[in-house]
C-alpha atoms as a PDB file:
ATOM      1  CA  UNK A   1      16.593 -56.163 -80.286  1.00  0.00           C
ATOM      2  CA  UNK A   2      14.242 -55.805 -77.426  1.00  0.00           C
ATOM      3  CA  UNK A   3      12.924 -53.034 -75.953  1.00  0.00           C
ATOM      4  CA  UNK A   4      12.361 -52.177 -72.425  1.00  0.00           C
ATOM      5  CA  UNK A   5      10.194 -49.542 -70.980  1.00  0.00           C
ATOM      6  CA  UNK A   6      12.189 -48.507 -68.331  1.00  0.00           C
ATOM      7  CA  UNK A   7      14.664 -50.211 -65.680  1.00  0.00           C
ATOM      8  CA  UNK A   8      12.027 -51.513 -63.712  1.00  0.00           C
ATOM      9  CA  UNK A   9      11.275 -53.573 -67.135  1.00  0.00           C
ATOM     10  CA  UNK A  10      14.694 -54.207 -67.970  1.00  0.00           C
ATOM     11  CA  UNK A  11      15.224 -55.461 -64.002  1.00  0.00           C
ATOM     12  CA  UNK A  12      12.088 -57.509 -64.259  1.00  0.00           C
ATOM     13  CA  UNK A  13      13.250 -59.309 -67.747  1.00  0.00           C
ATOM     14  CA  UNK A  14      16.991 -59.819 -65.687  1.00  0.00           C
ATOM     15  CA  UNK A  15      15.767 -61.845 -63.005  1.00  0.00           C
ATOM     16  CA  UNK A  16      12.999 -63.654 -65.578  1.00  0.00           C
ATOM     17  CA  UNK A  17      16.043 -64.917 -67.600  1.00  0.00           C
ATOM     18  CA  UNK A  18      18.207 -65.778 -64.075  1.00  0.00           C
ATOM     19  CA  UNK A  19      15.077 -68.290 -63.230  1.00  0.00           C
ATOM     20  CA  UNK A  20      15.464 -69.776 -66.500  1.00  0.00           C
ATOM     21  CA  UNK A  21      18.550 -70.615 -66.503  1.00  0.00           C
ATOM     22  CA  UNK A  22      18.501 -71.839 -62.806  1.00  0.00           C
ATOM     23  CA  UNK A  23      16.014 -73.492 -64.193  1.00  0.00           C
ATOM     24  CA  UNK A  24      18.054 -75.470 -67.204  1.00  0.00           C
ATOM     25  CA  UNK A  25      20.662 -75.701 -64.996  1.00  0.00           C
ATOM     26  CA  UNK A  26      19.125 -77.664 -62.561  1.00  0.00           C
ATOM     27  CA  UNK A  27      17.165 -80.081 -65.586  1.00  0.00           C
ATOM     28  CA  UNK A  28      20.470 -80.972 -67.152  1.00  0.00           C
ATOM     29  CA  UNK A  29      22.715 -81.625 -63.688  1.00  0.00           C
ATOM     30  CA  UNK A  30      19.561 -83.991 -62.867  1.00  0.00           C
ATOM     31  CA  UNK A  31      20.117 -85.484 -66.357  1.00  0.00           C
ATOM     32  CA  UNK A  32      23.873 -85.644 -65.548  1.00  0.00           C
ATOM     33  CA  UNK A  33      23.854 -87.264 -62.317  1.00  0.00           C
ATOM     34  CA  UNK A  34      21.713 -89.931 -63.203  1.00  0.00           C
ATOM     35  CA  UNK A  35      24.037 -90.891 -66.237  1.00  0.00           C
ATOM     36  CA  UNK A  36      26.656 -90.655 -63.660  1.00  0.00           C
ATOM     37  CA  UNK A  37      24.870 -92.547 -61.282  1.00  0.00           C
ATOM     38  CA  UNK A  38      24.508 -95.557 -63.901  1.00  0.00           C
ATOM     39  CA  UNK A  39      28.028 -95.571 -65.189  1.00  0.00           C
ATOM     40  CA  UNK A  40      29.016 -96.311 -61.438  1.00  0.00           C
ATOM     41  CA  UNK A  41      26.836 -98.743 -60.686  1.00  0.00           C
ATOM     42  CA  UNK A  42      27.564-100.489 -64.237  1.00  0.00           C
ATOM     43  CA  UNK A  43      31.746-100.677 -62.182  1.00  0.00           C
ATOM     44  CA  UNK A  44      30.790-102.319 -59.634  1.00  0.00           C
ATOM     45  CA  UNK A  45      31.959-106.109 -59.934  1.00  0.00           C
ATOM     46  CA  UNK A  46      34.669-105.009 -61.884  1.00  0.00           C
ATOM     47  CA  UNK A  47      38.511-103.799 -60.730  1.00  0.00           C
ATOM     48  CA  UNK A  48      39.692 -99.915 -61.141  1.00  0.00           C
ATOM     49  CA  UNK A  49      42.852 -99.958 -63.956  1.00  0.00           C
ATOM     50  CA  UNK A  50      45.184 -97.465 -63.189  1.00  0.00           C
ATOM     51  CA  UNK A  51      43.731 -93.997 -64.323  1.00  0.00           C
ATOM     52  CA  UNK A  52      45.153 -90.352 -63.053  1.00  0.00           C
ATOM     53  CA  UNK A  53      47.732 -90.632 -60.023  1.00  0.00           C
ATOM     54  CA  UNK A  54      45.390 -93.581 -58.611  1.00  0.00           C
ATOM     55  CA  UNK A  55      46.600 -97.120 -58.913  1.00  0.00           C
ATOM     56  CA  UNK A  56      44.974-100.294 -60.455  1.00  0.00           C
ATOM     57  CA  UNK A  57      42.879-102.548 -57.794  1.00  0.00           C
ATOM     58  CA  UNK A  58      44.920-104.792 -56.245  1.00  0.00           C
ATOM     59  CA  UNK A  59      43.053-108.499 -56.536  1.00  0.00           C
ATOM     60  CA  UNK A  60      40.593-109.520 -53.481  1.00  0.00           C
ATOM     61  CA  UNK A  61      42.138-111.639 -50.792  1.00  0.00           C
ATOM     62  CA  UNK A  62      41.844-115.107 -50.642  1.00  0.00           C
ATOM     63  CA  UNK A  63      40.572-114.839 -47.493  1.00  0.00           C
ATOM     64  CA  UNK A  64      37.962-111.895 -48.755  1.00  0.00           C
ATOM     65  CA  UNK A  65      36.977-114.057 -51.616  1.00  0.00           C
ATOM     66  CA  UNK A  66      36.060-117.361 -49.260  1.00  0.00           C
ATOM     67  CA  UNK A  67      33.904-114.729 -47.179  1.00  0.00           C
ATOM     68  CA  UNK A  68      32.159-113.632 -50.478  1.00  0.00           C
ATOM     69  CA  UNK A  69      31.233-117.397 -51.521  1.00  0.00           C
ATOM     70  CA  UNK A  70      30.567-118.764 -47.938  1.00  0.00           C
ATOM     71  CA  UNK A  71      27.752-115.413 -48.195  1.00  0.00           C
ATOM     72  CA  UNK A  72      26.450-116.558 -51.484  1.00  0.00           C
ATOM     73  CA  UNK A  73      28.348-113.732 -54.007  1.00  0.00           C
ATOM     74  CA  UNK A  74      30.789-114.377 -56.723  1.00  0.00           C
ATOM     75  CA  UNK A  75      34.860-115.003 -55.243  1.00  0.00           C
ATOM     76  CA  UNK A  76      36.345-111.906 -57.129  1.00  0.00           C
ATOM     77  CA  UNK A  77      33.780-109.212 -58.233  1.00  0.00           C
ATOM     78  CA  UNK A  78      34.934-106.087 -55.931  1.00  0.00           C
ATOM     79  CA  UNK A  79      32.372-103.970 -54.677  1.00  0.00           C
ATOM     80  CA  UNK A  80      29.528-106.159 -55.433  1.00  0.00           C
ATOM     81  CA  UNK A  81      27.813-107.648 -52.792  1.00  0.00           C
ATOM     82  CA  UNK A  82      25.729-105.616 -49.684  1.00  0.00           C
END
């Protein structure tokens, strides 16, 4: 147990620990959104199955895939091209 020598102490040790864990907080969301960040970028090229209430991807156009190869990217990998 830890003792304080007062409120102004206690007060002082409160905001200490709030700063901390602002601190970790902030570490591990930067750790999370750059795992995030890579699993989305590892879907692109690839269609969305049906998940939640969204649908699957419906398959690129035939008219959307000529575009792609007349550009120089693959016929039918969705999302990947700039």
């Amino acid at each position: 147990m830890k003792a304080f020598g007062g409120l102004g102490a206690f007060a002082l040790h409160l905001v200490k620990i709030e700063a901390e864990v602002a601190r970790a907080a902030h570490q591990g969301l930067e750790k999370v959104a750059v795992e995030v960040e890579k699993t989305a970028k590892d879907q692109f090229g690839q269609y969305q199955p049906a998940t939640g209430g969204f649908n699957a991807w419906q398959p690129l156009a035939e008219t959307t895939k000529e575009d792609r190869v007349r550009q120089g990217y693959p016929p039918d990998e969705p999302l990947l091209r700039s």
